[in-house]
C-alpha atoms as a PDB file:
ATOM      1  CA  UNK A   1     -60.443-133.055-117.148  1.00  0.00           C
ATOM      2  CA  UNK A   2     -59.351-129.311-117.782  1.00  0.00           C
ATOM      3  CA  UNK A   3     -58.968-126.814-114.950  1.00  0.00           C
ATOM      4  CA  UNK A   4     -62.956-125.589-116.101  1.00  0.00           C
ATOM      5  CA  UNK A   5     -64.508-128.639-116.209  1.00  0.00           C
ATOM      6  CA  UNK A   6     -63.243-129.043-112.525  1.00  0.00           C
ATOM      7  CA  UNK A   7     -64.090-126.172-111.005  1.00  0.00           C
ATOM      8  CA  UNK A   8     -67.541-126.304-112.886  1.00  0.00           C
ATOM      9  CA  UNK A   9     -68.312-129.944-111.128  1.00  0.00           C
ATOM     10  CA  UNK A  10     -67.085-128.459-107.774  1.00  0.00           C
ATOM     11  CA  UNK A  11     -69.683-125.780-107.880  1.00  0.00           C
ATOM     12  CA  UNK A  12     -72.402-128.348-108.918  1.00  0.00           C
ATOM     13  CA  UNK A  13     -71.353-130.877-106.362  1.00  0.00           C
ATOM     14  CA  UNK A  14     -71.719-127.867-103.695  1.00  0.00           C
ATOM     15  CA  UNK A  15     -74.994-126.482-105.027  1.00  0.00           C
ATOM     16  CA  UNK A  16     -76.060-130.443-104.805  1.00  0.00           C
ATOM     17  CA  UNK A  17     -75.384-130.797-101.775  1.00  0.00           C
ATOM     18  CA  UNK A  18     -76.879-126.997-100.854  1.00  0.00           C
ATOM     19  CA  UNK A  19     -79.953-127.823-102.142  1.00  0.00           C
ATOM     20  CA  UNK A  20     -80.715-131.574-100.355  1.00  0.00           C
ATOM     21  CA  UNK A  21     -79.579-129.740 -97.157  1.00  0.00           C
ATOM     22  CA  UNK A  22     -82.353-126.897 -97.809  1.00  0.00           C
ATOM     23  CA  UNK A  23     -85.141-128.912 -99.333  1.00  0.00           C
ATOM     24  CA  UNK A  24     -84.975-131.230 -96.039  1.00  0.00           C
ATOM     25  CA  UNK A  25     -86.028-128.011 -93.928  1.00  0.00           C
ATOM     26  CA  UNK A  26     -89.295-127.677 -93.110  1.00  0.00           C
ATOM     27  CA  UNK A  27     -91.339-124.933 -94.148  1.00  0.00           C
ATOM     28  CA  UNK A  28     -91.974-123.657 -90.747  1.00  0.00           C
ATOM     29  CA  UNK A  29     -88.405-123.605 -89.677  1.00  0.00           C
ATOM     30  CA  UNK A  30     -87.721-121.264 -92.605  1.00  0.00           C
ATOM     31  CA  UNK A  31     -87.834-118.089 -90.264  1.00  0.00           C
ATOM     32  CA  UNK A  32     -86.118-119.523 -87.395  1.00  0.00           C
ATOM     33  CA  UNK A  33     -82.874-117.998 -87.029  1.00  0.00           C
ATOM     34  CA  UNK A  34     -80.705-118.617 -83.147  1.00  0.00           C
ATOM     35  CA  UNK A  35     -80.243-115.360 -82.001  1.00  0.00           C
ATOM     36  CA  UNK A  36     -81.745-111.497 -83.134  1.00  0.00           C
ATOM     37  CA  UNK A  37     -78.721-110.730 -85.167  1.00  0.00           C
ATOM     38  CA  UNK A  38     -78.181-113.598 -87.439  1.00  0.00           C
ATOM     39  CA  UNK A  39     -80.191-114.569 -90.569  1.00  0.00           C
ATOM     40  CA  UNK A  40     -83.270-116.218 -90.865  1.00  0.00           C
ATOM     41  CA  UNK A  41     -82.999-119.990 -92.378  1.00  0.00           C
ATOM     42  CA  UNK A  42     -84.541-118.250 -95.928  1.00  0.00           C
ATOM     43  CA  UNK A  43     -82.304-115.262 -95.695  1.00  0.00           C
ATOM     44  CA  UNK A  44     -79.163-117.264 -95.432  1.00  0.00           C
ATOM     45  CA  UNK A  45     -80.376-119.901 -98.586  1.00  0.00           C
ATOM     46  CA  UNK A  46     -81.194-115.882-100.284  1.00  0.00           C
ATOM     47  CA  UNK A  47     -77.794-114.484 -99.348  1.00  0.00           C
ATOM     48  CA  UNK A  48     -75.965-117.673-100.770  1.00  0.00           C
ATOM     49  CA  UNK A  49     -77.937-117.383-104.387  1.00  0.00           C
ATOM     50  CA  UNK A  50     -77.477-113.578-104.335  1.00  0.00           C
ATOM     51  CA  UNK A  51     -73.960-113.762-103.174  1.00  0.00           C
ATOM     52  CA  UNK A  52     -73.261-115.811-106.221  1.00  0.00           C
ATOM     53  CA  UNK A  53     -74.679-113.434-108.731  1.00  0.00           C
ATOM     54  CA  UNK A  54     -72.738-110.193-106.921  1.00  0.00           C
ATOM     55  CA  UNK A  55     -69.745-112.465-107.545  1.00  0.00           C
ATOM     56  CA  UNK A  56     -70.461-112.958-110.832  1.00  0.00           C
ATOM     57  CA  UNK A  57     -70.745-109.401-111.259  1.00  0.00           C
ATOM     58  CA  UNK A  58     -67.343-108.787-109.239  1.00  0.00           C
ATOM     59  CA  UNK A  59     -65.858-111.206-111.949  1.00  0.00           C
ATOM     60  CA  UNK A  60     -66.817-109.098-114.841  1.00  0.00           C
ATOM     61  CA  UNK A  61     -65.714-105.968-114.006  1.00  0.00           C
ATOM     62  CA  UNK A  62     -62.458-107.073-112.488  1.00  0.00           C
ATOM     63  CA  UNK A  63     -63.274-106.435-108.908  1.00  0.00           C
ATOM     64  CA  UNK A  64     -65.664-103.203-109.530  1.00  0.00           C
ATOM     65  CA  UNK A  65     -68.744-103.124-108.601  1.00  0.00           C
ATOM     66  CA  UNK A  66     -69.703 -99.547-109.460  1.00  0.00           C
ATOM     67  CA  UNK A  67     -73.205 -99.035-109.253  1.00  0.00           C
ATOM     68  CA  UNK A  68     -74.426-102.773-108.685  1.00  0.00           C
ATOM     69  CA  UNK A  69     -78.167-103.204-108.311  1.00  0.00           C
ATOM     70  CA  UNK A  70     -79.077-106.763-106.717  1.00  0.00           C
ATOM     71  CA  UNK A  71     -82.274-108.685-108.732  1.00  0.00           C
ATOM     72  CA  UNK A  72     -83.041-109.585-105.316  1.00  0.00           C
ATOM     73  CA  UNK A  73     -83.635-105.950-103.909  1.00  0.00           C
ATOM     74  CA  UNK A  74     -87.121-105.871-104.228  1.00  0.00           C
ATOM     75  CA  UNK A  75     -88.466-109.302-104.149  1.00  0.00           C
ATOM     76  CA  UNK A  76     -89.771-110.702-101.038  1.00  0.00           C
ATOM     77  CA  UNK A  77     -89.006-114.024 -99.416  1.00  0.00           C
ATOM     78  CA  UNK A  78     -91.352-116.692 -99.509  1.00  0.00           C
ATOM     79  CA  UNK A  79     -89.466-120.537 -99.934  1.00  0.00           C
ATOM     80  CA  UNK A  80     -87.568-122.588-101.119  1.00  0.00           C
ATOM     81  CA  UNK A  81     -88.509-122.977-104.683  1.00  0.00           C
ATOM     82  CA  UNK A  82     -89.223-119.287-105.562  1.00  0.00           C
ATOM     83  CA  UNK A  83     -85.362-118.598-104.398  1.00  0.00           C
ATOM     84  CA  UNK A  84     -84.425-121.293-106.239  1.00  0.00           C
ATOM     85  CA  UNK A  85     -86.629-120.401-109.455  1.00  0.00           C
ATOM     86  CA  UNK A  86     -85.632-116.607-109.685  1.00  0.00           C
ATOM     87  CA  UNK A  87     -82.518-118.035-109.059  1.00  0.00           C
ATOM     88  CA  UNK A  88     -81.743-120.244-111.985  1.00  0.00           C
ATOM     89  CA  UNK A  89     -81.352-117.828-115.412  1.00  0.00           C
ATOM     90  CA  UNK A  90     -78.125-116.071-112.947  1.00  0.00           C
ATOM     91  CA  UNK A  91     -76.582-119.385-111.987  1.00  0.00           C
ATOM     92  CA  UNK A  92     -76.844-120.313-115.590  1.00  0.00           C
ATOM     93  CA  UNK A  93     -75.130-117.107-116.292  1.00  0.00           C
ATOM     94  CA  UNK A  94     -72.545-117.468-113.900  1.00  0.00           C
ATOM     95  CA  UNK A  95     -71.672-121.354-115.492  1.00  0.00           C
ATOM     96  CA  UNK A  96     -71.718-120.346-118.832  1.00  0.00           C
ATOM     97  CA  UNK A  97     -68.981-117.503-118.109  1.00  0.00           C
ATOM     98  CA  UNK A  98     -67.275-120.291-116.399  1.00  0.00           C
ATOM     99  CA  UNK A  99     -67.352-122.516-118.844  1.00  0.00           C
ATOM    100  CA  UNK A 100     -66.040-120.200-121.556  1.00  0.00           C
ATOM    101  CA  UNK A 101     -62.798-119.545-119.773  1.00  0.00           C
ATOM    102  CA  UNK A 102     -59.455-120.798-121.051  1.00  0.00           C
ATOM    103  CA  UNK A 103     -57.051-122.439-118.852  1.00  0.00           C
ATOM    104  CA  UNK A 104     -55.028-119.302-119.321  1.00  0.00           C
ATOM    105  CA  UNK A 105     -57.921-116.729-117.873  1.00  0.00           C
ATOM    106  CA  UNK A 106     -57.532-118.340-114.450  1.00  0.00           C
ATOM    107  CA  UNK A 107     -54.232-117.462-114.392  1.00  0.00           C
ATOM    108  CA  UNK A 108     -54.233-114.263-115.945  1.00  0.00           C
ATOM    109  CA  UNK A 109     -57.107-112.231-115.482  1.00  0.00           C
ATOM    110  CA  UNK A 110     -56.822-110.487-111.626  1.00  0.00           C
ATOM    111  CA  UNK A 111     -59.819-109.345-109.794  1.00  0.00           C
ATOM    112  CA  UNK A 112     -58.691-106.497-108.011  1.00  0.00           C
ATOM    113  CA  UNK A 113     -61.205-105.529-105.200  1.00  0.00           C
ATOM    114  CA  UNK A 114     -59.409-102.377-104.073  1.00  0.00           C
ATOM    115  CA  UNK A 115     -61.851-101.258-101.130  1.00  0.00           C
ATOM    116  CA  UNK A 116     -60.799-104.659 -99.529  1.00  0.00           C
ATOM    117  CA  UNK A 117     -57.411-104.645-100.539  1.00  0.00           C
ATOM    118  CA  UNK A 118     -57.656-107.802-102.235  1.00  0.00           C
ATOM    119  CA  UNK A 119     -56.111-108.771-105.393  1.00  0.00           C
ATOM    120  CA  UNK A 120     -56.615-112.256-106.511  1.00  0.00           C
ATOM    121  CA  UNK A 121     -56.216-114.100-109.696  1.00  0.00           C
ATOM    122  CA  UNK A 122     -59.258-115.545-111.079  1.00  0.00           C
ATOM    123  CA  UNK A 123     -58.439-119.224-110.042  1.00  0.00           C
ATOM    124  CA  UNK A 124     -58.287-118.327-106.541  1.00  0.00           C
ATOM    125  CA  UNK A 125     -61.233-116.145-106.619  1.00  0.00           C
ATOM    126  CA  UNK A 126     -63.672-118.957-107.908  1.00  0.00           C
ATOM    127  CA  UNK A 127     -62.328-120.957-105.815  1.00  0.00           C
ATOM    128  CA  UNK A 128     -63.086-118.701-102.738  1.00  0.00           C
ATOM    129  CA  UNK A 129     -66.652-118.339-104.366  1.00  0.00           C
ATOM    130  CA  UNK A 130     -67.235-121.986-103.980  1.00  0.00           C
ATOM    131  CA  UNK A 131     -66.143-122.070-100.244  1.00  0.00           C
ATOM    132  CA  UNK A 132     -68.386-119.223 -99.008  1.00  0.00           C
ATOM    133  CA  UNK A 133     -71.368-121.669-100.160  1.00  0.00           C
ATOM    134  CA  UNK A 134     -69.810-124.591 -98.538  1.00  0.00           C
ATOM    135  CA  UNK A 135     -69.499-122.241 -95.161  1.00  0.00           C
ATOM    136  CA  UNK A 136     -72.534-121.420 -94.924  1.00  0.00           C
ATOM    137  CA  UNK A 137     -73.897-125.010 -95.487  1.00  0.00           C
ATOM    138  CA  UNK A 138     -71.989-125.856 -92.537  1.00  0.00           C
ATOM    139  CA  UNK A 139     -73.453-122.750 -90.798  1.00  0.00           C
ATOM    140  CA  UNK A 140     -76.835-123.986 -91.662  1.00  0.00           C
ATOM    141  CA  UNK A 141     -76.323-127.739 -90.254  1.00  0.00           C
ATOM    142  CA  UNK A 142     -74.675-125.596 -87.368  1.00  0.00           C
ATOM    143  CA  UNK A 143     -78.544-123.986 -87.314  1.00  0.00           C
ATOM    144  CA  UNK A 144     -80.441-127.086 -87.371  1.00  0.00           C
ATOM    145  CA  UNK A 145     -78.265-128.711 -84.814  1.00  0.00           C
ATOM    146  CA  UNK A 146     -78.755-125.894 -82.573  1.00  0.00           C
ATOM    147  CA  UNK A 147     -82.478-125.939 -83.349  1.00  0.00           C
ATOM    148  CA  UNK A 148     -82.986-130.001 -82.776  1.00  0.00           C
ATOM    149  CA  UNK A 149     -83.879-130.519 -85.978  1.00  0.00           C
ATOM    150  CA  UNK A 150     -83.611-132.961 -88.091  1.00  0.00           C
ATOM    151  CA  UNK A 151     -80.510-132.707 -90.235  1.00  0.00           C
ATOM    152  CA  UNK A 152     -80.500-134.344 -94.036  1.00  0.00           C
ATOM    153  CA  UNK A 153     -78.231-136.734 -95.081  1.00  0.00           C
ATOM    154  CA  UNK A 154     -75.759-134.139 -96.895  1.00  0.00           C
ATOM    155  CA  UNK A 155     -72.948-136.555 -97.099  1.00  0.00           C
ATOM    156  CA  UNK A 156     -73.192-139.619 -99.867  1.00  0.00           C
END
């Protein structure tokens, strides 16, 4: 397997897993949140699909994001499958930019995020996309736990 074709089954295996976690939560859970200044249920699945797509964006201009205008700014929650629908034409976006890198970008190319002061290579930086998913789907089981519900089967 080349370095892509890893990373690119890493990211599916954690948007897998993502999704069997979120489509086992009820719909009237999806406002429940366990304290006034976290995020609902729905705005943490929202934040992970939008965070992709501002990382995405990071990735193409090298750690700039300028004048970035989220798809996401105006649309309103409602479930599960609407995020996930107005979801799918970015994640395909952000794939196919994956999958047209050469073994030789991850090393290379630098995102430089200079109102962080972070400077990574690209390698590391998908890499570190991948895990803020895979935080926050422990965050959610975290949730449901806390809530006494139910908790899918997340790990076969």
């Amino acid at each position: 397997m080349h370095s892509t074709e890893i990373i690119l089954l890493n990211f599916s295996e954690i948007r897998r897993r993502s999704i069997k976690l979120w489509s086992g939560i009820s719909k009237e859970y999806l406002n429940w949140k366990p304290d006034e200044n976290a995020l609902t249920i729905i705005e943490m699945i929202r934040h992970v699909l939008e965070g992709e797509h501002l990382f995405h964006k990071i990735i193409q201009n090298r750690g700039n994001l300028a004048n970035y205008q989220s798809p996401w700014k105006e649309l309103k929650y409602s479930d599960l499958k609407n995020e996930l629908d107005f979801s799918e034409k970015y994640r395909i976006e952000f794939l196919n930019m994956i999958k047209e890198l050469k073994t030789e970008d991850l090393e290379n190319i630098r995102i430089e995020r200079k109102e962080v002061g972070q400077s990574k290579k690209l390698a590391d930086y998908l890499n570190r996309i991948a895990y803020h998913e895979s935080v926050h789907t422990g965050q959610m089981l975290d949730y449901l736990r806390t809530a006494r519900i139910e908790r899918p089967e997340i790990w076969d």
